[in-house]
Protein backbone atom coordinates (compact mmCIF):
# COMPACT_ATOMS: atom_id res chain seq x y z
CA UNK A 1 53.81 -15.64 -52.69
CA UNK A 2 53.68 -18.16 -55.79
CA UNK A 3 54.98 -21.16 -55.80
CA UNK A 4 55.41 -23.47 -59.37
CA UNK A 5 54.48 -26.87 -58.38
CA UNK A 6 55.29 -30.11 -60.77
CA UNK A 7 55.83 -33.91 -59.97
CA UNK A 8 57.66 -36.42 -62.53
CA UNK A 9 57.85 -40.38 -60.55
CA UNK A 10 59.64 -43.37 -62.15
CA UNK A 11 62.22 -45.89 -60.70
CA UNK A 12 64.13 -47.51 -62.99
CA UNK A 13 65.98 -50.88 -63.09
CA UNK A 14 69.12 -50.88 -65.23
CA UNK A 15 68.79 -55.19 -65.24
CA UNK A 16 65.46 -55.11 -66.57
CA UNK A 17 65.25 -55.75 -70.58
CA UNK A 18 62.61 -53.55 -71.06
CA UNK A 19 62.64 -50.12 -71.58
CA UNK A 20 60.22 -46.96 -70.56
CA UNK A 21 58.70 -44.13 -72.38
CA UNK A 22 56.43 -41.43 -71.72
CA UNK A 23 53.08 -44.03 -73.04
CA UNK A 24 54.02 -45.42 -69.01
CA UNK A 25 53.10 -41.97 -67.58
CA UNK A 26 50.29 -41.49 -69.86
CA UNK A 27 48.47 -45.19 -68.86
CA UNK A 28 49.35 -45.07 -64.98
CA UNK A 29 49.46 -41.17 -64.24
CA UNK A 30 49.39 -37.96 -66.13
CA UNK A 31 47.62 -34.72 -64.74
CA UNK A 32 48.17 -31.59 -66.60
CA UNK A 33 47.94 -27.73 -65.47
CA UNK A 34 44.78 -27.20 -63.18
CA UNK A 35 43.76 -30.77 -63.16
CA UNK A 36 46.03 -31.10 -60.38
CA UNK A 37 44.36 -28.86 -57.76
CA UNK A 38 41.48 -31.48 -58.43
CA UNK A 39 43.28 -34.83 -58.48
CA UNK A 40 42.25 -36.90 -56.02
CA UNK A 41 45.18 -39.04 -55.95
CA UNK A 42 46.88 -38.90 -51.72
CA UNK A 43 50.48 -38.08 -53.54
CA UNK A 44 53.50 -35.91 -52.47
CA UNK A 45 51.47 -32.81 -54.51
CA UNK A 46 48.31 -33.41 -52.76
CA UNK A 47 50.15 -32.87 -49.56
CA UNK A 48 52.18 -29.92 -51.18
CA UNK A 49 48.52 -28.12 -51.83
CA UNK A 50 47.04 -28.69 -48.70
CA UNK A 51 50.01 -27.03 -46.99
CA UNK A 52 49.84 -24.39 -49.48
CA UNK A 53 46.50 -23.64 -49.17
CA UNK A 54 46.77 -23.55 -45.25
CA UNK A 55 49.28 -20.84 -45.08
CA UNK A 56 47.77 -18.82 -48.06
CA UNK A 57 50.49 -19.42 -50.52
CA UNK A 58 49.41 -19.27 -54.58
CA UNK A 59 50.04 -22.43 -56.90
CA UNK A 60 51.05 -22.24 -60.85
CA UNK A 61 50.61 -26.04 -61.19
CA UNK A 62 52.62 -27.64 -63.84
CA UNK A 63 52.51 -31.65 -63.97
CA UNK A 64 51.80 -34.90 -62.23
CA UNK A 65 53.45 -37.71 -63.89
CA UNK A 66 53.72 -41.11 -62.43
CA UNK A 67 54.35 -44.30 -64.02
CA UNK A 68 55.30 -48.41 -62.66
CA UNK A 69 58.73 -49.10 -61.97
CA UNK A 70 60.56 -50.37 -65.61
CA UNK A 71 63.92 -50.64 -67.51
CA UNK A 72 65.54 -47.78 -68.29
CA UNK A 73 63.95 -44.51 -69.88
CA UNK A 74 64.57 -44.12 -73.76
CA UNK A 75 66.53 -41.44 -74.69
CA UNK A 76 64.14 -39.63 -76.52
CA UNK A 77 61.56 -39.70 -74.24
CA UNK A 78 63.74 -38.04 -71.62
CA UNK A 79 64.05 -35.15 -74.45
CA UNK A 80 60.06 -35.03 -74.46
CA UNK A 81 60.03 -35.21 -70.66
CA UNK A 82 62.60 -32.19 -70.19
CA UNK A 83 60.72 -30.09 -73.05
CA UNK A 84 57.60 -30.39 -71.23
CA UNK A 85 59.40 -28.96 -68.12
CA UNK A 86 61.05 -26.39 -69.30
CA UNK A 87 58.18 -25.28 -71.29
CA UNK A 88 55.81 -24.94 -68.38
CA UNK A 89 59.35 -23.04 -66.64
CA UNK A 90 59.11 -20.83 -69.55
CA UNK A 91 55.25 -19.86 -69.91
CA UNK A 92 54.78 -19.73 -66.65
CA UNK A 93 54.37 -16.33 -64.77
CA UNK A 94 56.47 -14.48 -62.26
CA UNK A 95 56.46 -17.25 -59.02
CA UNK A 96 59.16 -17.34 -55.59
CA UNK A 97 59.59 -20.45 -55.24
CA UNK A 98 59.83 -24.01 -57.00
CA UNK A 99 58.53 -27.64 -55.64
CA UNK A 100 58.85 -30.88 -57.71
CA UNK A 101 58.24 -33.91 -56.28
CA UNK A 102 60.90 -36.64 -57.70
CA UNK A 103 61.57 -40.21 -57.51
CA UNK A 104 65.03 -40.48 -57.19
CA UNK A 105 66.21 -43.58 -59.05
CA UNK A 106 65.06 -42.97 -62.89
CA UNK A 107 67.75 -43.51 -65.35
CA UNK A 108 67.98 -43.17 -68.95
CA UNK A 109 69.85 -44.46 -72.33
CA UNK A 110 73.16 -42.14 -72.09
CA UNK A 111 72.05 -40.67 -68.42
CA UNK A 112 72.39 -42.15 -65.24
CA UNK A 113 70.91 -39.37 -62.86
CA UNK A 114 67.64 -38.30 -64.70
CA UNK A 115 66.84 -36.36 -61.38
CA UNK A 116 69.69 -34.06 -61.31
CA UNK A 117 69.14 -33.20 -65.44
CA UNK A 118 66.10 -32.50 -64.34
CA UNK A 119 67.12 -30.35 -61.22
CA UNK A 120 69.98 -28.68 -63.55
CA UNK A 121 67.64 -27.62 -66.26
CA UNK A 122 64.86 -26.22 -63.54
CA UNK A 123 67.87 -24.19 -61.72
CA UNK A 124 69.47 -22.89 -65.06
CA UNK A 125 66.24 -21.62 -65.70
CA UNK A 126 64.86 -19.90 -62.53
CA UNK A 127 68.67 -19.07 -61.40
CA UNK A 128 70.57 -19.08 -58.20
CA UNK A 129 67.75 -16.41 -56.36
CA UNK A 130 64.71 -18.34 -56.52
CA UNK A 131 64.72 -21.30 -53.75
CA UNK A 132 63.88 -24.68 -54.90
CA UNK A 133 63.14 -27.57 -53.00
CA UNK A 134 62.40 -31.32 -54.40
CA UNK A 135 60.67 -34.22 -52.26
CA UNK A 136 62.45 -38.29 -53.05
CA UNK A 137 61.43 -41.40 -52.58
CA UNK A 138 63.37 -43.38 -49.77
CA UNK A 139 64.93 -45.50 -52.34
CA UNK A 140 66.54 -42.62 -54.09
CA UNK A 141 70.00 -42.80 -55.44
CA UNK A 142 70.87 -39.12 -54.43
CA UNK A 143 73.76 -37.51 -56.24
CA UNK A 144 76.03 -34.82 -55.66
CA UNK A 145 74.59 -32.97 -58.77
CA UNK A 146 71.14 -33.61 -56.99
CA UNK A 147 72.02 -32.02 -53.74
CA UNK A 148 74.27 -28.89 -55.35
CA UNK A 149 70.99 -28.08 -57.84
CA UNK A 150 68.64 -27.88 -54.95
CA UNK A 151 67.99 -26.14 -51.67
CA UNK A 152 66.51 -28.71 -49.64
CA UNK A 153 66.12 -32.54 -50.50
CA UNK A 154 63.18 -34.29 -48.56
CA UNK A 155 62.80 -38.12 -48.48
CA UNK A 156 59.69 -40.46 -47.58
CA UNK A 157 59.59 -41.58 -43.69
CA UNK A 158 58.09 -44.92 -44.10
CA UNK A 159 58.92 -48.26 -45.97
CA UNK A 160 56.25 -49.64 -47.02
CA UNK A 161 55.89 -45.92 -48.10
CA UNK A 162 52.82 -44.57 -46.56
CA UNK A 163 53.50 -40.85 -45.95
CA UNK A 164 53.18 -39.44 -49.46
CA UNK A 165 50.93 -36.74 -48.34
CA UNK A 166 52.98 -36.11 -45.19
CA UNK A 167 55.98 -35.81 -47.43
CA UNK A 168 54.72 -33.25 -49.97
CA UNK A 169 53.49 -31.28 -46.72
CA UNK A 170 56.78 -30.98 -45.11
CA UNK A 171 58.26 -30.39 -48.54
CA UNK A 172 56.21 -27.32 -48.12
CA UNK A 173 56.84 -26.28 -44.50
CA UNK A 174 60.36 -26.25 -45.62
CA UNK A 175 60.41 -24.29 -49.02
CA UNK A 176 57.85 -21.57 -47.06
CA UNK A 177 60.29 -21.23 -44.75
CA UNK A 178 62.98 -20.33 -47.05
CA UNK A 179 60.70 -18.05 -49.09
CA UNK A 180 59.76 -16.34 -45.68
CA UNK A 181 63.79 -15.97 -45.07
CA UNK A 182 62.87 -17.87 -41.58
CA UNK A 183 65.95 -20.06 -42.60
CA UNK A 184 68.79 -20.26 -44.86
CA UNK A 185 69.50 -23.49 -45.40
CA UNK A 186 72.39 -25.32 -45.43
CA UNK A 187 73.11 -29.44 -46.71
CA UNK A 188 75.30 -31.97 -45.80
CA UNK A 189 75.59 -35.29 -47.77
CA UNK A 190 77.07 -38.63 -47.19
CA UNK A 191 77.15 -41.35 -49.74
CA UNK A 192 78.32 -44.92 -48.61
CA UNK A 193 79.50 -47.42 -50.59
CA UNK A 194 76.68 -49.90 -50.05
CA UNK A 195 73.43 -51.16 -51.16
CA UNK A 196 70.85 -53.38 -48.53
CA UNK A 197 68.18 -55.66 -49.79
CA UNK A 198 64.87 -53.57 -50.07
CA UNK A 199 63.18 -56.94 -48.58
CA UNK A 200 64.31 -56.01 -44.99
CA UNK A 201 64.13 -52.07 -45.23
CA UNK A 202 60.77 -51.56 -43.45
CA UNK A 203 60.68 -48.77 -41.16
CA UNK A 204 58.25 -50.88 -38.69
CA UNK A 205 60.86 -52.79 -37.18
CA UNK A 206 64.67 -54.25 -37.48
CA UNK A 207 67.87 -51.48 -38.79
CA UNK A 208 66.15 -49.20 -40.58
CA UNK A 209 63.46 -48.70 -37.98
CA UNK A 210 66.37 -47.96 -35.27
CA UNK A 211 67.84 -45.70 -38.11
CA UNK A 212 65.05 -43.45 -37.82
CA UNK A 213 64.99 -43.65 -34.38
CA UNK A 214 68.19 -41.79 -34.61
CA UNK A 215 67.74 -39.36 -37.08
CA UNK A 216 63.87 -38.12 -35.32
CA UNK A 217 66.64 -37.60 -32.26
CA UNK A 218 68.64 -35.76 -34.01
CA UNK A 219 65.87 -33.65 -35.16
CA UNK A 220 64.29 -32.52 -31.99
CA UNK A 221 67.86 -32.00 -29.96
CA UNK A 222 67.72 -29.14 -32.86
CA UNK A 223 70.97 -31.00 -34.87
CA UNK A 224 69.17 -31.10 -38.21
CA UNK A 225 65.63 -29.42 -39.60
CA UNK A 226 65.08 -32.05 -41.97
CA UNK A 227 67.05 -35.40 -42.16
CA UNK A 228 66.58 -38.25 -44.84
CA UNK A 229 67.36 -41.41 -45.01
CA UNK A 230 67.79 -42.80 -48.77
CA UNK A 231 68.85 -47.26 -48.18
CA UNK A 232 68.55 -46.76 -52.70
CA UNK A 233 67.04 -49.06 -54.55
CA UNK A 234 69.65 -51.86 -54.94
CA UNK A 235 68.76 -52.81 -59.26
CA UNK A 236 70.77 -49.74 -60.89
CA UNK A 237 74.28 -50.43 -61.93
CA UNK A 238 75.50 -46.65 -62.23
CA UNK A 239 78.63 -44.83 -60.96
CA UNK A 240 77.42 -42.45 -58.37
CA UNK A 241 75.64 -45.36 -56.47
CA UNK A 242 74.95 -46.21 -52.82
CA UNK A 243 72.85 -45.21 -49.71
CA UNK A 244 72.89 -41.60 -48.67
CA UNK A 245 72.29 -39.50 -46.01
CA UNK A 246 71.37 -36.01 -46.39
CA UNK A 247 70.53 -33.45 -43.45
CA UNK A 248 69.36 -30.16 -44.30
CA UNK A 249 70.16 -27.86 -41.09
CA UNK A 250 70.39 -24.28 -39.95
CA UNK A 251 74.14 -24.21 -38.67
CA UNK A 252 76.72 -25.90 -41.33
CA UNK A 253 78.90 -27.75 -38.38
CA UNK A 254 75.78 -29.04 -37.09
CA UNK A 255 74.77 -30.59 -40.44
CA UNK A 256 77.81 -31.90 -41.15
CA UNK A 257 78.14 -33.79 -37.77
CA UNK A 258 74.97 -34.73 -37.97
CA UNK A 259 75.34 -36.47 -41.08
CA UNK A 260 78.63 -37.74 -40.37
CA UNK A 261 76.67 -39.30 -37.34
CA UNK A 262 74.01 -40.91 -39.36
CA UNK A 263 76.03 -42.24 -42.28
CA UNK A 264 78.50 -44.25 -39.58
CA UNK A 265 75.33 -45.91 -38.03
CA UNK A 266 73.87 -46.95 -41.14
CA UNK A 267 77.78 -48.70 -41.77
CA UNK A 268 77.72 -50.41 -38.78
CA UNK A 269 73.96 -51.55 -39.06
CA UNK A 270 74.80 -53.06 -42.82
CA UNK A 271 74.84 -56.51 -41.88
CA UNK A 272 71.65 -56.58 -39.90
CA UNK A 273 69.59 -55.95 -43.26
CA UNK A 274 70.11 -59.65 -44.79
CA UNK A 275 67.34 -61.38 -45.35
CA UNK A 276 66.77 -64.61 -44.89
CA UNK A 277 65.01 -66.11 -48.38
CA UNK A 278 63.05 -69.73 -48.95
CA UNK A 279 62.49 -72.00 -51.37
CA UNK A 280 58.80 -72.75 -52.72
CA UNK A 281 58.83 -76.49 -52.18
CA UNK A 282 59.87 -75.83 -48.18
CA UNK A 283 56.75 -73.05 -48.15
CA UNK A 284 54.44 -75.18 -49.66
CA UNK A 285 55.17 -78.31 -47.33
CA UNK A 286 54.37 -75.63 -44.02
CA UNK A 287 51.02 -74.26 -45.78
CA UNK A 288 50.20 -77.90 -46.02
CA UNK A 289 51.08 -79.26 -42.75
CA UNK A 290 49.40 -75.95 -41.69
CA UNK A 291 45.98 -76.70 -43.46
CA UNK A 292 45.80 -80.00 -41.57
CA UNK A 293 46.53 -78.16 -38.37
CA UNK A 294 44.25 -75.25 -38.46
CA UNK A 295 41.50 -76.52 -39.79
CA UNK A 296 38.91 -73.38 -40.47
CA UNK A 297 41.35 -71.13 -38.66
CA UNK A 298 43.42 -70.60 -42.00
CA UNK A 299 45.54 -67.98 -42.59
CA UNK A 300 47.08 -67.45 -46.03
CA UNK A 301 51.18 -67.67 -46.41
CA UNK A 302 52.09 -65.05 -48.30
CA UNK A 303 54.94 -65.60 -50.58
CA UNK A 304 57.12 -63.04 -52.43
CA UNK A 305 58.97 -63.42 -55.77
CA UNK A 306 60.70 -60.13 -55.06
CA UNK A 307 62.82 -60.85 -58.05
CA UNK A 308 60.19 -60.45 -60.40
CA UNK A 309 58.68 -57.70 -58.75
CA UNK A 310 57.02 -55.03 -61.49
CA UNK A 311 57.25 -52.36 -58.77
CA UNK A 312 61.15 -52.74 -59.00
CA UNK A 313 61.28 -52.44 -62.47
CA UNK A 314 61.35 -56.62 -63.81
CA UNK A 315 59.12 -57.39 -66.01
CA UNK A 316 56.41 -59.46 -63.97
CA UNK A 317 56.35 -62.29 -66.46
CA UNK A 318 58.31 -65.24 -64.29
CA UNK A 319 56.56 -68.55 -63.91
CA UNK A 320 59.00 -69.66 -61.74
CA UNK A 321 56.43 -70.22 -58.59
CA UNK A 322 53.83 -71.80 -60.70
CA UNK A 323 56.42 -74.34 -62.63
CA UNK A 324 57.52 -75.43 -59.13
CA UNK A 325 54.08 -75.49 -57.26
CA UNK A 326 52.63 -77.40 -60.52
CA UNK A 327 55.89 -80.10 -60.24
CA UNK A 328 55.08 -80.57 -56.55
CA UNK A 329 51.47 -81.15 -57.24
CA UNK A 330 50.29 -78.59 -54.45
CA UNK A 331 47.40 -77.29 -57.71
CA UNK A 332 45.49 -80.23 -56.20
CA UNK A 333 45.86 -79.62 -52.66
CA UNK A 334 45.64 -76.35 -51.99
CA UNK A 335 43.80 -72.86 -52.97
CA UNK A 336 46.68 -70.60 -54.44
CA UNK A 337 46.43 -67.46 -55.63
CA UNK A 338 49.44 -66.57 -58.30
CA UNK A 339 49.90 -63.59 -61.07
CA UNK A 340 51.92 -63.20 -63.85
CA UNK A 341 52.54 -60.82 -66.88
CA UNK A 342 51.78 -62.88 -70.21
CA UNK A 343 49.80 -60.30 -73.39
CA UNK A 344 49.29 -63.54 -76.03
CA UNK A 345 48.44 -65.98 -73.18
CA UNK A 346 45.48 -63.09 -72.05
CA UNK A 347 44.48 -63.01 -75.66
CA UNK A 348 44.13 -66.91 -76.39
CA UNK A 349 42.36 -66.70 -73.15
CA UNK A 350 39.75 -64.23 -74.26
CA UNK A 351 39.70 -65.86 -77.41
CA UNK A 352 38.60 -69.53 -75.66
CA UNK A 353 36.50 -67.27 -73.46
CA UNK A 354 35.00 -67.47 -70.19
CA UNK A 355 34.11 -71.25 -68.76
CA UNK A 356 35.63 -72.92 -71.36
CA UNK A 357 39.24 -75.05 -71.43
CA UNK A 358 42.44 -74.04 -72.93
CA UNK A 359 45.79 -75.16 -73.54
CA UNK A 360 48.94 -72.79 -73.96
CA UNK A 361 52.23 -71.34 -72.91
CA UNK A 362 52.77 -68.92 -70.49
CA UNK A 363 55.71 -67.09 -69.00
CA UNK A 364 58.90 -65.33 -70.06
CA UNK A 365 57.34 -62.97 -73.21
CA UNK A 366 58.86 -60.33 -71.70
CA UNK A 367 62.61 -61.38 -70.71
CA UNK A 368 64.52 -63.10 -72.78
CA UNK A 369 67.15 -64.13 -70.31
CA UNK A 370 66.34 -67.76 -70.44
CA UNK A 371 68.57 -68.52 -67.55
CA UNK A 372 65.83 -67.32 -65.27
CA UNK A 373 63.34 -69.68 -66.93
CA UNK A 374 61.24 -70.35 -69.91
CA UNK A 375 57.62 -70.55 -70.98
CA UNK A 376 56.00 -73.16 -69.21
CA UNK A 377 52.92 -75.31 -71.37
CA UNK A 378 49.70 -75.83 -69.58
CA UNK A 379 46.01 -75.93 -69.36
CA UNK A 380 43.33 -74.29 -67.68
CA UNK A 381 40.05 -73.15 -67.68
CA UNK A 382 38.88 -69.63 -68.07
CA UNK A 383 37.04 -68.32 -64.96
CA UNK A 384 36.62 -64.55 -65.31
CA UNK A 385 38.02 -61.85 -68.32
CA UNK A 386 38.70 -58.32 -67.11
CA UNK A 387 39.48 -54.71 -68.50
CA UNK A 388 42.24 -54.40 -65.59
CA UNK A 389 41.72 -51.14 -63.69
CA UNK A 390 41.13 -51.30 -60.30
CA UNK A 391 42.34 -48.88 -57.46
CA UNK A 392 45.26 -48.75 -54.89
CA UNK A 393 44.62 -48.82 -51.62
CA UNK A 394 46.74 -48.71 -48.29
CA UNK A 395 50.00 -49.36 -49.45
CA UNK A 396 50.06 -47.05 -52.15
CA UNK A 397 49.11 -43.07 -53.14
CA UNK A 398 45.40 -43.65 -52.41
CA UNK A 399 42.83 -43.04 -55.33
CA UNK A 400 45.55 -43.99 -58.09
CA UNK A 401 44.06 -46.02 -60.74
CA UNK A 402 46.01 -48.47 -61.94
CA UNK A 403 46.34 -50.51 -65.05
CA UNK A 404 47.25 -53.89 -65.56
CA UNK A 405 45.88 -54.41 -69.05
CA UNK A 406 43.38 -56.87 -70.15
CA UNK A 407 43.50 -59.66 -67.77
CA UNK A 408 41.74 -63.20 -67.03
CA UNK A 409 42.30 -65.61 -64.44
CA UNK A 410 42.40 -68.91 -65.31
CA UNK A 411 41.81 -72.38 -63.01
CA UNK A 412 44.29 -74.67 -62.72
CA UNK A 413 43.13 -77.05 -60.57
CA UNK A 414 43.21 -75.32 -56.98
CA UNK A 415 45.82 -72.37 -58.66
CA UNK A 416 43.75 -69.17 -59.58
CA UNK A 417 46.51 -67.44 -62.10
CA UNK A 418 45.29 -63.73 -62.62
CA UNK A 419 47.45 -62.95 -65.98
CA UNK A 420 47.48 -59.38 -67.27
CA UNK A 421 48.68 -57.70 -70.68
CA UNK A 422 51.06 -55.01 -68.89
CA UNK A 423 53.18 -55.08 -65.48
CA UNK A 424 51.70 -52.63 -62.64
CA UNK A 425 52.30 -52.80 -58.96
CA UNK A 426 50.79 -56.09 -57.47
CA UNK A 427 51.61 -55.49 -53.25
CA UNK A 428 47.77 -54.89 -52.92
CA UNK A 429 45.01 -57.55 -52.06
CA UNK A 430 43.07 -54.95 -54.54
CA UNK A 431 44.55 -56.30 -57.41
CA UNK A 432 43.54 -59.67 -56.67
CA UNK A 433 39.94 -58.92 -55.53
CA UNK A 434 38.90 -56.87 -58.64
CA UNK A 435 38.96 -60.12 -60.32
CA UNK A 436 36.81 -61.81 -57.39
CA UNK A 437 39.66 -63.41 -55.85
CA UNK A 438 39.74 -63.19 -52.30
CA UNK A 439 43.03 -63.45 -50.71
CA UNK A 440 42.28 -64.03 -46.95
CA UNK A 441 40.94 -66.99 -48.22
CA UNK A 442 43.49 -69.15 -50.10
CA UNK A 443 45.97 -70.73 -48.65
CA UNK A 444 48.80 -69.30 -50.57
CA UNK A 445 49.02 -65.98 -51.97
CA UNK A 446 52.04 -64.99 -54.67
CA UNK A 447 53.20 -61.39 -54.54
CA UNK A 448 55.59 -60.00 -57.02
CA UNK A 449 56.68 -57.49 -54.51
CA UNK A 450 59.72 -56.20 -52.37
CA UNK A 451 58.48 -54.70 -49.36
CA UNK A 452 55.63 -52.54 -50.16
CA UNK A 453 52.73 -55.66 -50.50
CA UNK A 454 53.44 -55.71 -46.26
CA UNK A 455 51.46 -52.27 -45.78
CA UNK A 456 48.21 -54.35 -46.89
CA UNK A 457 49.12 -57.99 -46.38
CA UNK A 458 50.37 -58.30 -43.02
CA UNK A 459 47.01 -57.34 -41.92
CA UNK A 460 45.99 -60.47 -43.55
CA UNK A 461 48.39 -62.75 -42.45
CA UNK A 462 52.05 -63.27 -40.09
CA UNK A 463 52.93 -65.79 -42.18
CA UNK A 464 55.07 -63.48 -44.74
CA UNK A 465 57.97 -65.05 -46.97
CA UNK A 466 60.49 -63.69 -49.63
CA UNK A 467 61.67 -65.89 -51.89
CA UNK A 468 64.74 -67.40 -53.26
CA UNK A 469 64.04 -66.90 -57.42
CA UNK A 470 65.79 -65.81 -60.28
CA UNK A 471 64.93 -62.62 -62.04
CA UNK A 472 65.63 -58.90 -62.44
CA UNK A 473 64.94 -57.74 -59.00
CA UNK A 474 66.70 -60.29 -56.85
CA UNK A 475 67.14 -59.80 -52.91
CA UNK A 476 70.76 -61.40 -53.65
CA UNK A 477 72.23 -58.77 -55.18
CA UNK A 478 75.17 -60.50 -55.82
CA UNK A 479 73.64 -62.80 -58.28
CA UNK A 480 73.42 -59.26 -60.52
CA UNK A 481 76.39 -58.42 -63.09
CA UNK A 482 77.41 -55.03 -61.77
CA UNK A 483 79.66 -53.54 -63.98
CA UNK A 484 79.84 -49.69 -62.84
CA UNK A 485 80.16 -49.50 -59.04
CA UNK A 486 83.15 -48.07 -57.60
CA UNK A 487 85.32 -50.80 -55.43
CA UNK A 488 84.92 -51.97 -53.03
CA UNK A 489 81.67 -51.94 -52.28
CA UNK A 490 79.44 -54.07 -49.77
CA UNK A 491 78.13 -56.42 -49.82
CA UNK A 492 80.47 -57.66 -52.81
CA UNK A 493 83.35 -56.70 -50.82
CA UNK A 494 83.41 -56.54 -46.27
CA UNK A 495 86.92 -56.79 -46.46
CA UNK A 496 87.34 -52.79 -45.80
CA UNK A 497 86.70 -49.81 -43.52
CA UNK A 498 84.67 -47.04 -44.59
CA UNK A 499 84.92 -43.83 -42.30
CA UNK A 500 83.87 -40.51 -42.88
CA UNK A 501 83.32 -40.77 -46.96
CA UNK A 502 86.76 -42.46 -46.55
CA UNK A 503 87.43 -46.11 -47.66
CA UNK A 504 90.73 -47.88 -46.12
């Protein structure tokens, strides 16, 4: 048996102002052909190999394309993106099976589900006979086009996502299966009109922990072979939007209750995922009654400005923490540890170079929305200049390089700012430390992060924030201007009863 293997990863954020082309696969993550049965990168396709190769099963290897979070996907590099694929569909020889691991939540100028194009034009070219299975992210927005294309969906376990491996790997387990005729699978889907905040989706503890609990039940009483659990990334304004549940099962009545089962729990759980958010001045008085209290004992707070998160697509260039900590005067009091996205300021930076003083704006060259803030004027002095690469650790698929740019960090007082050329994920201490800045010990640490930075971080500190900022990401959803999701819809609207797929 042959299998075709390929993997194309990108959320999307319809709020953010920028927008994404192919250049954000080729700086963060684009293997080619056999490359990929030598990447090192811990990814869904890693995972899909290793299973693979255990059960003696060939691989025609295709792509691995990964790139950070942004605005939507230009339209012409979707075209590019969907050549590619259904060139290597075309050249490629005779294979039984297909695997592509997807993110979930990419959308496009003039197309909302860039997943099920994608699973349309792999199925209209290896037709109805040839099974086809396709792993998602958790924060998938799964459509009905997505689930019809495909003949088994399977979603990441863990929030902060940890199981990429383990994903691609029972991707596998399940396509073999079909290939072997072992099973003939069967799908049931459930969408609900809701989004959560992402900030209190972990699977450690709280809802969506209790949600699994659930669904792994359902598994072993034999209900359900594979059930996922997709809470969607809450930043898309699109029509087909919401949480989904989707079992994959062996009996259709048994799926369908199943998911019916599943989708009513997550309803009457939606509450319990608020999150309670702070303000900086009320974190910044505890970290300094706390550093008169502890004495050498310190543990860093760590603070999250979800809203500008560059994992969730924003654009990573807010200054809102460091305007407020600068107002309160904490740059004299305490060691802080902040990042933001700002090209010219890195370049006047460099320019000054290392050790000596400089004076400029920074913040806001990437969104223009000047109602989250504006470029704030300062000065500084130029510790340490950087090319940017440094590698992802726990939280993330382990051995990915990633790329922030050119970056510096620059002294402002007791305020280390690490400022970079280009947005890239920032939930890992790794980031931080690749410009000799050491985390565990400052006494404030910014993240630009939803949920992810807590894989790494917590083992650094309890004292874990999200914040109440402006920006493109925003825990409060409702400060977003939706414009395309169907009414009503929570947590705009709790004035209604959904049932069943039924809204009264």
């Amino acid at each position: 048996m042959k299998v075709l293997v390929g993997g194309i990863i990108q959320e999307s954020n319809t709020f953010s102002p920028m927008r994404s082309t192919m250049e954000n696969f080729r700086r963060h993550h684009l293997v080619m052909g056999d490359d990929m049965l030598a990447m090192r990168t811990e990814n869904e396709i890693k995972g899909f190999l290793q299973a693979a190769s255990e059960q003696g099963v060939g691989v025609i290897p295709t792509f691995s394309a990964n790139a950070v979070s942004s605005g939507v996907f230009k339209d012409t590099a979707l075209s590019e993106l969907l050549g590619m694929v259904e060139a290597h569909l075309q050249s490629a020889s005779r294979y039984d099976g297909v695997y592509f691991a997807l993110h979930g939540a990419m959308a496009a100028e003039g197309c909302d589900d860039v997943e099920g194009e994608l699973i349309e034009r792999i199925r209209s070219h290896i037709g109805k006979a040839i099974p086809l299975v396709v792993s998602l992210d958790l924060h998938a927005n799964v459509t009905r086009r997505m689930v019809n294309g495909v003949d088994g969906l399977v979603g990441f376990r863990t929030y902060p996502h940890t199981d990429f491996v383990e994903t691609g790997y029972r991707s596998a387990q399940l396509l073999f299966s079909i290939m072997r005729k072992e099973l003939r699978p069967c799908s049931a889907f459930r969408k609900l009109p809701m989004i959560v905040p992402a900030e209190n989706s972990q699977t450690s503890s709280g809802p969506f922990a209790d949600l699994w609990k659930e669904a792994e039940n359902g598994e072993a009483e034999g209900h359900s072979v594979v059930t996922s659990l997709f809470p969607v990334q809450p930043w898309l304004d699109v029509e087909e939007m919401g949480i989904s549940v989707v079992v994959v099962g062996k009996e259709p009545e048994h799926a369908e209750r199943e998911a019916d089962r599943m989708a009513e729990l997550f309803w009457q759980k939606r509450r319990e995922f608020e999150i309670e958010l702070f303000q900086v001045k009320e974190i910044a008085e505890r970290a300094l009654q706390s550093r008169e209290e502890d004495g050498l004992n310190r543990y860093p707070y760590i603070i999250s400005d979800s809203s500008d998160s560059p994992g969730a697509g924003a654009t990573g260039d807010s200054n809102f923490v460091l305007r407020e900590l600068l107002e309160l005067g904490v740059h004299n009091r305490l060691a802080c540890l902040l990042t933001m996205v700002d090209a010219p300021a890195v370049a006047k930076a460099i320019e000054a170079g290392v050790g000596c003083s400089v004076t400029m704006e920074v913040g806001y060259t990437l969104n223009p929305n000047r109602a989250h803030g504006k470029p704030v004027q300062l000065t500084g002095t130029v510790r340490k200049i950087g090319d940017g690469r440094f590698q992802l650790q726990g939280g993330y698929a382990k051995h990915t390089t990633a790329h922030m740019g050119r970056c510096v960090v620059l002294d402002i007082g007791n305020v280390s700012l690490l400022i970079t050329e280009k947005p890239t994920f920032t939930g890992d201490p790794a980031m931080y430390r690749s410009m000799g800045l050491e985390p565990s010990k400052a006494d404030i640490v910014l993240v630009k992060s939803a949920n992810q930075f807590r894989a790494d971080y917590e083992r650094l500190s309890d004292r874990i924030f999200i914040l109440d900022t402006p920006g493109c990401s925003p825990a409060n959803v409702r400060r977003l201007p939706y414009s395309k999701l169907p009414r009503p819809f929570y947590p705009f609207d709790d004035d209604f009863i959904w049932s069943g797929g039924s809204v009264r």
